[in-house]
N, C-alpha and C. Protein backbone atom coordinates (compact mmCIF):
# COMPACT_ATOMS: atom_id res chain seq x y z
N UNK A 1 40.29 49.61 -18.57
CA UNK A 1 39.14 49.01 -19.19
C UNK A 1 39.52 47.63 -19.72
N UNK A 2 38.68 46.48 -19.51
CA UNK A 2 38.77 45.30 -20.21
C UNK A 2 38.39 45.14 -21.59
N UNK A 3 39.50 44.33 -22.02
CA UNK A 3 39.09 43.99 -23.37
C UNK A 3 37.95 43.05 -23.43
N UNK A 4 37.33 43.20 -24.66
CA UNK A 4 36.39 41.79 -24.81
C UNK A 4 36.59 40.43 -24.34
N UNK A 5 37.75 39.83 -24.71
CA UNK A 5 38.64 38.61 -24.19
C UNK A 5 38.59 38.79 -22.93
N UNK A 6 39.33 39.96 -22.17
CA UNK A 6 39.47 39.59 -20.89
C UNK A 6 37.78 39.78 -19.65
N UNK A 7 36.87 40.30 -20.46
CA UNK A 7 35.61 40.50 -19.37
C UNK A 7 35.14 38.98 -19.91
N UNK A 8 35.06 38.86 -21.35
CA UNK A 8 34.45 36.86 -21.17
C UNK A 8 34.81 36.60 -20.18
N UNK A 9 36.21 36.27 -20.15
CA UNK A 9 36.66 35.67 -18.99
C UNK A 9 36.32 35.73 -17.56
N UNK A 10 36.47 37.59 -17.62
CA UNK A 10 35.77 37.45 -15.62
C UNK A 10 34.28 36.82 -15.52
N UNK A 11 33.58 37.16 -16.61
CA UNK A 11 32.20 36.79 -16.76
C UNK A 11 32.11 35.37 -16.42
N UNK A 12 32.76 34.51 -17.39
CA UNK A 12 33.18 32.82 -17.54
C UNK A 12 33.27 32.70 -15.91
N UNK A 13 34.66 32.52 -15.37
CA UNK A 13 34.78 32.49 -14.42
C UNK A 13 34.34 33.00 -12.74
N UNK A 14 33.45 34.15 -12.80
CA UNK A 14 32.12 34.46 -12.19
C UNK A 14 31.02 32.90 -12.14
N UNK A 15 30.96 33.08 -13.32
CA UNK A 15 29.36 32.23 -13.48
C UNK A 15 29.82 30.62 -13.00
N UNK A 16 31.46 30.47 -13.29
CA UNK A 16 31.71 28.87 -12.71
C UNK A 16 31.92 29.25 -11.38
N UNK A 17 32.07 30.14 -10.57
CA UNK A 17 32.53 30.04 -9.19
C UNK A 17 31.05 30.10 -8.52
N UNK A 18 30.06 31.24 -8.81
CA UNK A 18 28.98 30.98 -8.73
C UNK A 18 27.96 29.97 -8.82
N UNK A 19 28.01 29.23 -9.83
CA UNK A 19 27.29 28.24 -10.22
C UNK A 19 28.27 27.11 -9.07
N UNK A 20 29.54 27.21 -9.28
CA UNK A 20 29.49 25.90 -7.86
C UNK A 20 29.12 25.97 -6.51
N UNK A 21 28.92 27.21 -6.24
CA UNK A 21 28.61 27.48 -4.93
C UNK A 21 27.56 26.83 -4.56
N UNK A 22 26.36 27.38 -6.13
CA UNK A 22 24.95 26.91 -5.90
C UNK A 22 24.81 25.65 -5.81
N UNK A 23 25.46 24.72 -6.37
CA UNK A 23 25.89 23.34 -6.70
C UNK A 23 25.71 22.63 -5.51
N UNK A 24 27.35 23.33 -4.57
CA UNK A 24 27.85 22.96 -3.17
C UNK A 24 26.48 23.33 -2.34
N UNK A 25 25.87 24.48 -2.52
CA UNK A 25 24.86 24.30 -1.32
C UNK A 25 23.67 23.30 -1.08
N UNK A 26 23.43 23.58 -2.58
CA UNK A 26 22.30 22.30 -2.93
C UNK A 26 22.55 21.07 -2.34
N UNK A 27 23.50 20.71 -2.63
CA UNK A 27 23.81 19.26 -2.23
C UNK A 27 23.79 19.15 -1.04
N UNK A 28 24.71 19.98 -0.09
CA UNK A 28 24.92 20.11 1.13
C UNK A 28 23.10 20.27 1.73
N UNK A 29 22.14 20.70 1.24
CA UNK A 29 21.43 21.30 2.00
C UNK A 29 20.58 20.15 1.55
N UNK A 30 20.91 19.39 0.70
CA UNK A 30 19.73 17.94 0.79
C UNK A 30 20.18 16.98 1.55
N UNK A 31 21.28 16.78 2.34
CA UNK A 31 21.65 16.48 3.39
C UNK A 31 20.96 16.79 4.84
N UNK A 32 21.04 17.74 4.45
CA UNK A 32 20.54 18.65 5.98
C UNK A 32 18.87 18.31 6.23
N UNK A 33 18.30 17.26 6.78
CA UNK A 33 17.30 16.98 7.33
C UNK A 33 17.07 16.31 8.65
N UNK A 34 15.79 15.49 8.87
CA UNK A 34 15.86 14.46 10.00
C UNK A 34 16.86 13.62 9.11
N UNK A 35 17.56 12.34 10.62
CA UNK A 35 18.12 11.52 10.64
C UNK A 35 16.69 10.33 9.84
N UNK A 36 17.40 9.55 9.55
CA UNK A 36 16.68 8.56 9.08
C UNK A 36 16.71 7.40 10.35
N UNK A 37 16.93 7.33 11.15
CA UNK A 37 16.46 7.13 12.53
C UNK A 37 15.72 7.29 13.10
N UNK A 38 16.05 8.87 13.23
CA UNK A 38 14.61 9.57 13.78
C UNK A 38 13.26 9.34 13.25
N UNK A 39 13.03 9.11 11.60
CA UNK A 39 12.09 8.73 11.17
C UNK A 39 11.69 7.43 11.26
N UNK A 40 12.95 6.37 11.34
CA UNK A 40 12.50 5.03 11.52
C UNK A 40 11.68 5.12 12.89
N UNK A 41 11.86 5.43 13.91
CA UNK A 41 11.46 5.97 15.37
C UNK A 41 9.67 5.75 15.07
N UNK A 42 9.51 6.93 14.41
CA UNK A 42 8.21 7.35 14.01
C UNK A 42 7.15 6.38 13.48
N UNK A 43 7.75 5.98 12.24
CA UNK A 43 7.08 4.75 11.38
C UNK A 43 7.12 3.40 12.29
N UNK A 44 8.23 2.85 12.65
CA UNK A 44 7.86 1.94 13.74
C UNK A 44 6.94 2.34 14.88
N UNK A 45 6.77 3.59 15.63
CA UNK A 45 5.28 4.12 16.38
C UNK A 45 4.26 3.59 15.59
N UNK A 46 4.17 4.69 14.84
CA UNK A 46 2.85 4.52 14.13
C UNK A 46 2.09 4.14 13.00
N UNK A 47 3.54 3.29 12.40
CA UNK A 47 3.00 2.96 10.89
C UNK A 47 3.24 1.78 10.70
N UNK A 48 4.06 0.83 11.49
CA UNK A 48 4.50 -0.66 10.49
C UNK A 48 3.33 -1.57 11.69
N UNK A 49 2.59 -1.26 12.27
CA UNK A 49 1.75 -1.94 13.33
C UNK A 49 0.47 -2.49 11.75
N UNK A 50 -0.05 -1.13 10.97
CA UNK A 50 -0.47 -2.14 9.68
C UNK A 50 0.16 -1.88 8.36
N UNK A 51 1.93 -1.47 8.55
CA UNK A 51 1.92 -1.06 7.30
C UNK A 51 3.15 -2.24 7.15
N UNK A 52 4.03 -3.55 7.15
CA UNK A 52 4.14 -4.47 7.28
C UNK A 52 4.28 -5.52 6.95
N UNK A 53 5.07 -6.71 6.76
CA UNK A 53 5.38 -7.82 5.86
C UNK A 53 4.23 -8.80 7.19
N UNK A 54 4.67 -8.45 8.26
CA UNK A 54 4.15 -9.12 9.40
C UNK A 54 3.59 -8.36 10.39
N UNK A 55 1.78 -7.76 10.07
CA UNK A 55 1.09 -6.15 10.84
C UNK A 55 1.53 -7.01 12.04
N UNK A 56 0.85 -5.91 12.88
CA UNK A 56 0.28 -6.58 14.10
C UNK A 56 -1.09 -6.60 14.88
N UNK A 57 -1.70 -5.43 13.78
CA UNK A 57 -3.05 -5.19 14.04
C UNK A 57 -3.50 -6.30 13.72
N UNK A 58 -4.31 -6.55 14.33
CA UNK A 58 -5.43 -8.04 13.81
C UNK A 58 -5.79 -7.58 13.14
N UNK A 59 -6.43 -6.30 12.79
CA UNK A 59 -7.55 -5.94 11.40
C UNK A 59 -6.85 -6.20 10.09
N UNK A 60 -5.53 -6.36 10.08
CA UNK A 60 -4.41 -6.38 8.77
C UNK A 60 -3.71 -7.70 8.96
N UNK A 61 -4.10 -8.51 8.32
CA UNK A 61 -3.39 -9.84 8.06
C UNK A 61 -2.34 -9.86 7.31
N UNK A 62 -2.63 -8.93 6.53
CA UNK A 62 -1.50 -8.31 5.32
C UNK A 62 -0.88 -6.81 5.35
N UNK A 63 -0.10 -6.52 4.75
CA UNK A 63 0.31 -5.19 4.58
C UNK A 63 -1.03 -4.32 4.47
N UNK A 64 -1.61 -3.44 5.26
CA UNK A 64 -2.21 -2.32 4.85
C UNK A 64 -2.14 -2.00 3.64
N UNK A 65 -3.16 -2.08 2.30
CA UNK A 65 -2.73 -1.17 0.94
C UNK A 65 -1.65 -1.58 -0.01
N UNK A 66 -1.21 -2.76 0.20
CA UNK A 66 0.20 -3.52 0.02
C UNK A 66 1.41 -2.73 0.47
N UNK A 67 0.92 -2.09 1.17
CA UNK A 67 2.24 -0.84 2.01
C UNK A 67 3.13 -1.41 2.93
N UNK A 68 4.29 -2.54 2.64
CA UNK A 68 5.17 -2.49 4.00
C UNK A 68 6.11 -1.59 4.21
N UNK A 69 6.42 -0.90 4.99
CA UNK A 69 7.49 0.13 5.72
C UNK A 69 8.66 -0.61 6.68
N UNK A 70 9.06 -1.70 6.28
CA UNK A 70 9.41 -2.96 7.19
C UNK A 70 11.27 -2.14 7.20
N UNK A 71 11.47 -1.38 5.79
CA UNK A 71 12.80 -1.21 6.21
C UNK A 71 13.25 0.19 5.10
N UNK A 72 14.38 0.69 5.43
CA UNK A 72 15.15 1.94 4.15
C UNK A 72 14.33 1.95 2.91
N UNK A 73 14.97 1.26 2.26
CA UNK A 73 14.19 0.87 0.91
C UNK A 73 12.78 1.50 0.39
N UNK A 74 11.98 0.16 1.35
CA UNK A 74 10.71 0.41 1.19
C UNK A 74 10.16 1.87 1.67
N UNK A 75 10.78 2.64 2.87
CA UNK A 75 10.50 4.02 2.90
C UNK A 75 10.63 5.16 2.24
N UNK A 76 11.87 4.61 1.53
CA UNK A 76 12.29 5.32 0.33
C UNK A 76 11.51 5.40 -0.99
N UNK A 77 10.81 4.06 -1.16
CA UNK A 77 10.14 3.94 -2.37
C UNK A 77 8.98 4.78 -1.71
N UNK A 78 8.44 4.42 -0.99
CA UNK A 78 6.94 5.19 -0.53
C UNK A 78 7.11 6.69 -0.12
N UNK A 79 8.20 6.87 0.02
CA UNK A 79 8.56 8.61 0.34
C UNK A 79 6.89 9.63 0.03
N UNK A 80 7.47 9.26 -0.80
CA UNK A 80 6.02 10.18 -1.51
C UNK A 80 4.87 9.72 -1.30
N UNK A 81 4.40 9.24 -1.05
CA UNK A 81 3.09 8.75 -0.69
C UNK A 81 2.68 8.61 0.81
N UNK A 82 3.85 8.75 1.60
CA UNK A 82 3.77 8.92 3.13
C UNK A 82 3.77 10.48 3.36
N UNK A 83 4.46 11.03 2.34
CA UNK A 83 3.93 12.53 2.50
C UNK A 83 2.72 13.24 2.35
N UNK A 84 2.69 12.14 1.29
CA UNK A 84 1.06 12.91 0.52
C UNK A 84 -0.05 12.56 1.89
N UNK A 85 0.11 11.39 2.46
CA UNK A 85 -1.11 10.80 3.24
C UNK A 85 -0.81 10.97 4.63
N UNK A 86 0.36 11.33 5.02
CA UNK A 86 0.34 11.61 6.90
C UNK A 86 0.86 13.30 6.72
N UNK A 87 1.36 13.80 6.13
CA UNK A 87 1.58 15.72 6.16
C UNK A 87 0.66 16.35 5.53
N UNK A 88 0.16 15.55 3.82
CA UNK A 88 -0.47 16.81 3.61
C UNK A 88 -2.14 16.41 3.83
N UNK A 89 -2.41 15.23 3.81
CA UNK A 89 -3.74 14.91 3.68
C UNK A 89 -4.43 14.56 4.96
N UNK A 90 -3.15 14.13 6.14
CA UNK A 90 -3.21 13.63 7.48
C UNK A 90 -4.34 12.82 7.74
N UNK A 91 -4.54 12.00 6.57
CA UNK A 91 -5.43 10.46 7.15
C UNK A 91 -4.82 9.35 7.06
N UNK A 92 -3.86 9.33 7.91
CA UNK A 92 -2.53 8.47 7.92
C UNK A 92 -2.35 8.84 9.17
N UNK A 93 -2.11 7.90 10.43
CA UNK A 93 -2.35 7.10 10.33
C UNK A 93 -3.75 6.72 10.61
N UNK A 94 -4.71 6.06 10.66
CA UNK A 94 -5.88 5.93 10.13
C UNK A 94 -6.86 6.36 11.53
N UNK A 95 -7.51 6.90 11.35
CA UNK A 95 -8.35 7.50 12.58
C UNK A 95 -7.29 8.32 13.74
N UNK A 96 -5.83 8.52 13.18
CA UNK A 96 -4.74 8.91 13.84
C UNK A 96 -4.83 7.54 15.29
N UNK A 97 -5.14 6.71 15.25
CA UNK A 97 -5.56 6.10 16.26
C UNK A 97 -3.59 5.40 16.88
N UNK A 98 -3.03 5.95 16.24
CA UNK A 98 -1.61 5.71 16.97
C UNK A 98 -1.04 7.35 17.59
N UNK A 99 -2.02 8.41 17.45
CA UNK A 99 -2.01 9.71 18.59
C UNK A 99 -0.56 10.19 17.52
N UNK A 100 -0.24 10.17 16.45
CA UNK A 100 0.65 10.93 15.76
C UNK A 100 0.60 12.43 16.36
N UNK A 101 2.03 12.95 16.27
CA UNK A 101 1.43 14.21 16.25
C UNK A 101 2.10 15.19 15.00
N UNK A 102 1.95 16.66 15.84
CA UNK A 102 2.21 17.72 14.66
C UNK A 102 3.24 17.37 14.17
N UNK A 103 4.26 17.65 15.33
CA UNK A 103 5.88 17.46 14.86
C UNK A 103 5.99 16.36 14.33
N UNK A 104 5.80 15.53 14.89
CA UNK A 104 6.31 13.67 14.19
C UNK A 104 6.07 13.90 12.56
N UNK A 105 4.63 14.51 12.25
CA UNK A 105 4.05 14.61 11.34
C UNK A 105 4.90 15.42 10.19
N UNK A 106 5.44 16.35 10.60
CA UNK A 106 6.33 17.75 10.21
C UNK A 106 7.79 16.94 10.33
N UNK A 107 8.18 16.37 10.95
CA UNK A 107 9.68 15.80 10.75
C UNK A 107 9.63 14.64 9.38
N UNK A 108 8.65 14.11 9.42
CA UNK A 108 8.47 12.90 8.14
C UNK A 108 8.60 13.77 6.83
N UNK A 109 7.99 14.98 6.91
CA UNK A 109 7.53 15.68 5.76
C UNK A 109 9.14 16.40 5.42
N UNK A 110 9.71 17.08 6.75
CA UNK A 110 10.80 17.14 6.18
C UNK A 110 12.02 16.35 5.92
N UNK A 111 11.63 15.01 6.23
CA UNK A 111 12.62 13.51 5.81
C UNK A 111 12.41 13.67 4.30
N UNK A 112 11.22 13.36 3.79
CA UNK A 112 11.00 13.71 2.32
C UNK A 112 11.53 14.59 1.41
N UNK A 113 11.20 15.61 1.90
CA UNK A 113 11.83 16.90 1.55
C UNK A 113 13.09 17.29 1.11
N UNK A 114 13.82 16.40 1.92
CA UNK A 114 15.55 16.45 2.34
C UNK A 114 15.87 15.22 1.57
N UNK A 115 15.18 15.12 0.72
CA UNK A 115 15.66 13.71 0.29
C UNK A 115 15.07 12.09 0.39
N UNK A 116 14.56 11.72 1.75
CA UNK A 116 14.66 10.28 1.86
C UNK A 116 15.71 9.66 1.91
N UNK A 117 16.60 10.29 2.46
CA UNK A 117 17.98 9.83 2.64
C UNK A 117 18.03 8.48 3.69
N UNK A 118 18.41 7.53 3.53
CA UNK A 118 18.57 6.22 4.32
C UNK A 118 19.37 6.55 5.50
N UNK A 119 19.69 5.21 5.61
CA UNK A 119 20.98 5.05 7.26
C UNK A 119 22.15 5.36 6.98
N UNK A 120 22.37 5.26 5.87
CA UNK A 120 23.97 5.22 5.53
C UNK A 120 24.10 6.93 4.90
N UNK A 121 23.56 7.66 5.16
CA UNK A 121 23.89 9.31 4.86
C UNK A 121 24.43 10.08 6.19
């Protein structure tokens, strides 16, 4: 039978081996998404035509919404708001008139998800 002293201890040392595991997976598993490639892929399809420092739609002289997607950064800052408006609300891109689809749609959502992790992850 353990003494008091010695079950703290297995207890203690349980809960730190445990707790790093959870730690190690977490981290590891916000890693684990699309490439940020793969998403650049996407957004250059169907999003920087008006979302843009320089559209190309004629209808957008300017950034769409003041939305440019021109690079990391800026995708990163908008993370959330490209989720909210092309996965969950899907009026993005606008009349879908760039033929988005499910998956494209579903890989962005899980770019987000996973982080928004840039080029350099």
């Amino acid at each position: 039978m353990l003494t008091h002293s010695r079950r703290w201890w297995s207890v203690s040392a349980f809960l730190i081996v445990f707790g790093s595991i959870i730690v190690v997976f977490a981290a590891g598993r916000r890693r684990i998404g699309p490439s940020y490639s793969a998403v650049r892929t996407i957004v250059d399809r169907h999003c920087v035509g008006c979302h843009s420092e320089q559209p190309t739609v004629a209808a957008f002289p300017i950034a769409a919404g003041g939305l440019a997607l021109d690079n990391a950064e800026q995708m990163q800052r908008y993370a959330q708001r490209i989720e909210e408006r092309v996965v969950r609300q899907r009026n993005m891109p606008l009349l879908n008139k760039t033929d988005m689809t499910n998956d494209e749609r579903a890989l962005l959502g899980a770019w987000v998800e996973s982080g928004a992790l840039g080029p350099h992850f």
